[in-house]
C-alpha atoms as a PDB file:
ATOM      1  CA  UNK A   1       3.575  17.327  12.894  1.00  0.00           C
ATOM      2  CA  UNK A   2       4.027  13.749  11.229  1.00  0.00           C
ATOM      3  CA  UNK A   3       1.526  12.731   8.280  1.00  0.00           C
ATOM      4  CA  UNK A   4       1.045  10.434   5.949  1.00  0.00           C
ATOM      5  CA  UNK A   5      -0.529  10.211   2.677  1.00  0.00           C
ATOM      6  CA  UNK A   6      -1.764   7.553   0.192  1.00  0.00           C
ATOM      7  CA  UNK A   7      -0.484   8.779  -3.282  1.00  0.00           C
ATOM      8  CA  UNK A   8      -1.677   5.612  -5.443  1.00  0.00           C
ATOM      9  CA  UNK A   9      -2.994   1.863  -4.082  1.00  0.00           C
ATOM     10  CA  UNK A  10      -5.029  -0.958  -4.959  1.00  0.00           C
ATOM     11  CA  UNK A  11      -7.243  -3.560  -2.936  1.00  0.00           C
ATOM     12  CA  UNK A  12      -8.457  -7.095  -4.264  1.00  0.00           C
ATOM     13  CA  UNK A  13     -10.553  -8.473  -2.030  1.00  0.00           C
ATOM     14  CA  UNK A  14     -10.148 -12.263  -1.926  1.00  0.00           C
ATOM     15  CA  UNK A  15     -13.974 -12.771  -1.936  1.00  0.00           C
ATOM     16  CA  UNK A  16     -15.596 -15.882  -0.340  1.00  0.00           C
ATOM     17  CA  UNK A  17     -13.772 -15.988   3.621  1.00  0.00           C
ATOM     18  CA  UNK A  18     -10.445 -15.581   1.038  1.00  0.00           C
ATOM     19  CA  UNK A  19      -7.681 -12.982   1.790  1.00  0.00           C
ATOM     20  CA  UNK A  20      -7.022 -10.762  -0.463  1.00  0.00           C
ATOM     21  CA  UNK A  21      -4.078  -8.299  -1.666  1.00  0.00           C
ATOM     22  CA  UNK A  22      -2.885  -4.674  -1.220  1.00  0.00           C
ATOM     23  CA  UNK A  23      -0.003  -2.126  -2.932  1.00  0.00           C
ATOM     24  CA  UNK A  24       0.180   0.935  -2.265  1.00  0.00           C
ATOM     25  CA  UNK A  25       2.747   3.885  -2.308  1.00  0.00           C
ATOM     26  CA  UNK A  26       2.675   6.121   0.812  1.00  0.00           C
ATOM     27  CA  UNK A  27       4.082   9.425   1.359  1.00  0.00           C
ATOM     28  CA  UNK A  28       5.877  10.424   5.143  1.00  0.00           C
ATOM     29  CA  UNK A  29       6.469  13.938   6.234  1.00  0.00           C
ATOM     30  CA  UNK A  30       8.049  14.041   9.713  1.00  0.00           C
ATOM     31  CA  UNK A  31       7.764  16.762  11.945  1.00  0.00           C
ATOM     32  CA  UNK A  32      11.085  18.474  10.898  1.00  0.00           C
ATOM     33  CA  UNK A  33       9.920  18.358   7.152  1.00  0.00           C
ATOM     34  CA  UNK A  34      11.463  15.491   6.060  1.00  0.00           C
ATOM     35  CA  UNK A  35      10.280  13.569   3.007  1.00  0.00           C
ATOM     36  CA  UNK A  36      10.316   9.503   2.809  1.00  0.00           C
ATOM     37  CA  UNK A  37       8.280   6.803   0.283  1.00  0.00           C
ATOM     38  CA  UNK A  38       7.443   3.460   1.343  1.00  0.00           C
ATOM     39  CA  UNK A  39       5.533   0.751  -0.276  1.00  0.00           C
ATOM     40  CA  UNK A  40       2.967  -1.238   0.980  1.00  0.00           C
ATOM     41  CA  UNK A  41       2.416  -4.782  -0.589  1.00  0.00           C
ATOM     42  CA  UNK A  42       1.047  -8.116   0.210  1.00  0.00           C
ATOM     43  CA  UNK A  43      -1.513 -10.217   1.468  1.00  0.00           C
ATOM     44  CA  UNK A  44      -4.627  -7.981   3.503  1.00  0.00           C
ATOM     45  CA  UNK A  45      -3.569  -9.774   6.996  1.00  0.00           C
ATOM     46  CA  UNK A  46      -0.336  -9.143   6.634  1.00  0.00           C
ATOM     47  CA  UNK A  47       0.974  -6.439   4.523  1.00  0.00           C
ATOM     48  CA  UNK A  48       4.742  -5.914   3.810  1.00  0.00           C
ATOM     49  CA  UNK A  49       5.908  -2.446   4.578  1.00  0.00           C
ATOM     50  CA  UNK A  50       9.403  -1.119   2.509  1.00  0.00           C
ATOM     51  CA  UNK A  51      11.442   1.723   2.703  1.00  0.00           C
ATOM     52  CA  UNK A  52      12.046   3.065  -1.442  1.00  0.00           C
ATOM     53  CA  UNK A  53      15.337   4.968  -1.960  1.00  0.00           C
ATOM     54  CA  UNK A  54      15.381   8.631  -1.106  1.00  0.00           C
ATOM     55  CA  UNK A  55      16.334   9.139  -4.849  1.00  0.00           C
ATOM     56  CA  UNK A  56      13.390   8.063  -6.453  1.00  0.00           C
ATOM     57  CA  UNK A  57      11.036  10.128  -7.888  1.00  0.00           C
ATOM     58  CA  UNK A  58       7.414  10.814  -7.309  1.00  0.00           C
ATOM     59  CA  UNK A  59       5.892   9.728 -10.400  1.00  0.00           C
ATOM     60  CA  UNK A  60       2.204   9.116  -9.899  1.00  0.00           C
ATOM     61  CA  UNK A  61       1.432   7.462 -13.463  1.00  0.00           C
ATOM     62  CA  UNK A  62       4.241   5.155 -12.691  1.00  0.00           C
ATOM     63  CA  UNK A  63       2.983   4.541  -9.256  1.00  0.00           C
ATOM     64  CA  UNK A  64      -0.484   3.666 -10.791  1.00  0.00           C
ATOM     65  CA  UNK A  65       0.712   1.071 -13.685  1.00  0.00           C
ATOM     66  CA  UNK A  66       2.920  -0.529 -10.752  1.00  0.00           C
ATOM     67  CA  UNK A  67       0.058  -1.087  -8.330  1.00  0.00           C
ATOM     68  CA  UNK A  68      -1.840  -3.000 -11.588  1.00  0.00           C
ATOM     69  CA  UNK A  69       1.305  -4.575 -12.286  1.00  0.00           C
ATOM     70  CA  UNK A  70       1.623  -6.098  -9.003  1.00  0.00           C
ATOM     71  CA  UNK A  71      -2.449  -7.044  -8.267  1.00  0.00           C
ATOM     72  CA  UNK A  72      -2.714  -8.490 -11.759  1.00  0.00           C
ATOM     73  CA  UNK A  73      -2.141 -11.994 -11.056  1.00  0.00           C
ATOM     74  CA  UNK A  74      -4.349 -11.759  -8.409  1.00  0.00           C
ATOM     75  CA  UNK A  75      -6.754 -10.977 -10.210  1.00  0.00           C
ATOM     76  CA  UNK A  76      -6.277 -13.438 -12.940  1.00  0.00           C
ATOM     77  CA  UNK A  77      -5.886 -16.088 -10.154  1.00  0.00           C
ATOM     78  CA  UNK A  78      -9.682 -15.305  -8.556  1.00  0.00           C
ATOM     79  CA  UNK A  79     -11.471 -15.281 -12.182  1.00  0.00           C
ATOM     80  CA  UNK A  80      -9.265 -18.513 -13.227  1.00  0.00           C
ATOM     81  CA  UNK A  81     -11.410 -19.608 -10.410  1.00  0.00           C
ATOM     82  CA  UNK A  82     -14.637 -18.582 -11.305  1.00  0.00           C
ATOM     83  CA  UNK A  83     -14.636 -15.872  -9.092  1.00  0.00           C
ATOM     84  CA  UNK A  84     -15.270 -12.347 -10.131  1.00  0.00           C
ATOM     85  CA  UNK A  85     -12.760  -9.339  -8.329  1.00  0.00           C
ATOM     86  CA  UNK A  86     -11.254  -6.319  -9.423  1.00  0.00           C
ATOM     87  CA  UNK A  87      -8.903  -3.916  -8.451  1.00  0.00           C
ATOM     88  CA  UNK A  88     -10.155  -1.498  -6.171  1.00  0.00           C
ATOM     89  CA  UNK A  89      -8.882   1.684  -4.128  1.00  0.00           C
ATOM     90  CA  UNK A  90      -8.305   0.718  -0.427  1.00  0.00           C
ATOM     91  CA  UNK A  91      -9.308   3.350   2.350  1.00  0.00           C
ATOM     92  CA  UNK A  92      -6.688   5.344   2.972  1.00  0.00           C
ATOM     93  CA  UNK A  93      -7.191   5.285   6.513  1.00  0.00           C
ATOM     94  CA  UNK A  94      -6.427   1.461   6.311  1.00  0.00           C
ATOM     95  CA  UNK A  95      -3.064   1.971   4.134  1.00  0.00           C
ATOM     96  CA  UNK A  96      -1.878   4.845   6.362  1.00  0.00           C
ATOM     97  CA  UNK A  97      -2.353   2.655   9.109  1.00  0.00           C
ATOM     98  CA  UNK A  98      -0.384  -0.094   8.208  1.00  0.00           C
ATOM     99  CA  UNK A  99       2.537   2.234   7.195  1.00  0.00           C
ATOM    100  CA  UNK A 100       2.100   4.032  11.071  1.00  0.00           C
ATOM    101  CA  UNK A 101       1.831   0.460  12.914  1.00  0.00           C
ATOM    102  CA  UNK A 102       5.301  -0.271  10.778  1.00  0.00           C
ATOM    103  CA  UNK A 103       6.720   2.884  11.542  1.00  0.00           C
ATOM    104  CA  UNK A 104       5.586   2.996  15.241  1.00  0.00           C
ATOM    105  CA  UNK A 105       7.213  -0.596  15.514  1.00  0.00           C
ATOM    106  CA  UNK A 106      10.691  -0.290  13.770  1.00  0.00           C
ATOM    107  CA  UNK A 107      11.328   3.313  14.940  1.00  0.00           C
ATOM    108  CA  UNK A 108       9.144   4.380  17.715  1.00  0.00           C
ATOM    109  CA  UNK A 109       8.125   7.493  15.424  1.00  0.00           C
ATOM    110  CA  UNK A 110       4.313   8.182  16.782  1.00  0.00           C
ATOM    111  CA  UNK A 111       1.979   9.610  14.308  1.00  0.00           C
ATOM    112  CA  UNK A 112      -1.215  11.130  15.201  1.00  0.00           C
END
């Protein structure tokens, strides 16, 4: 059996009828115990989905500091603005999802 599993993300919402932005780093085991990391990054409506090397190393601090790295400027941008936002954690569910629809899409792979 296929899952998938949210080790680290970040959501800022964009607040106002704005869009905000996701990262996120998402485990895959397939169903013959295969291991694979992908990264999920991007605008809410239309996340990018990308493969990391198969030599890179679970590090879940790292993970962490690079999700901040990459929503930082969002962040900056909305409260530049007035606005007030902060870096959240996004539902799993909806990260998983993302990384499924991309997977179900480039590969056919099905994951309950």
């Amino acid at each position: 059996m296929s899952k998938l599993r949210v080790l680290a993300g970040g959501i800022v919402e964009g607040g106002a009828g704005q869009i905000g932005a996701v990262s996120a780093y998402v485990a895959f085991r397939g169903p013959m115990g295969q291991s694979r990391l992908f990264k999920v990054q991007g605008r809410t409506d239309a996340p990018r989905v990308c493969e990391l090397d198969a030599a890179t190393t679970v590090d879940l601090g790292r993970f962490r500091r690079e999700v901040e790295e990459d929503l930082l400027p969002e962040v900056v941008a909305i409260t530049s603005q007035g606005g007030t936002t902060a870096i959240a954690e996004p539902k799993s569910e909806w990260v998983a999802g993302v990384v499924k629809r991309h997977l179900n899409q480039a590969e056919g792979i099905d994951i309950d």
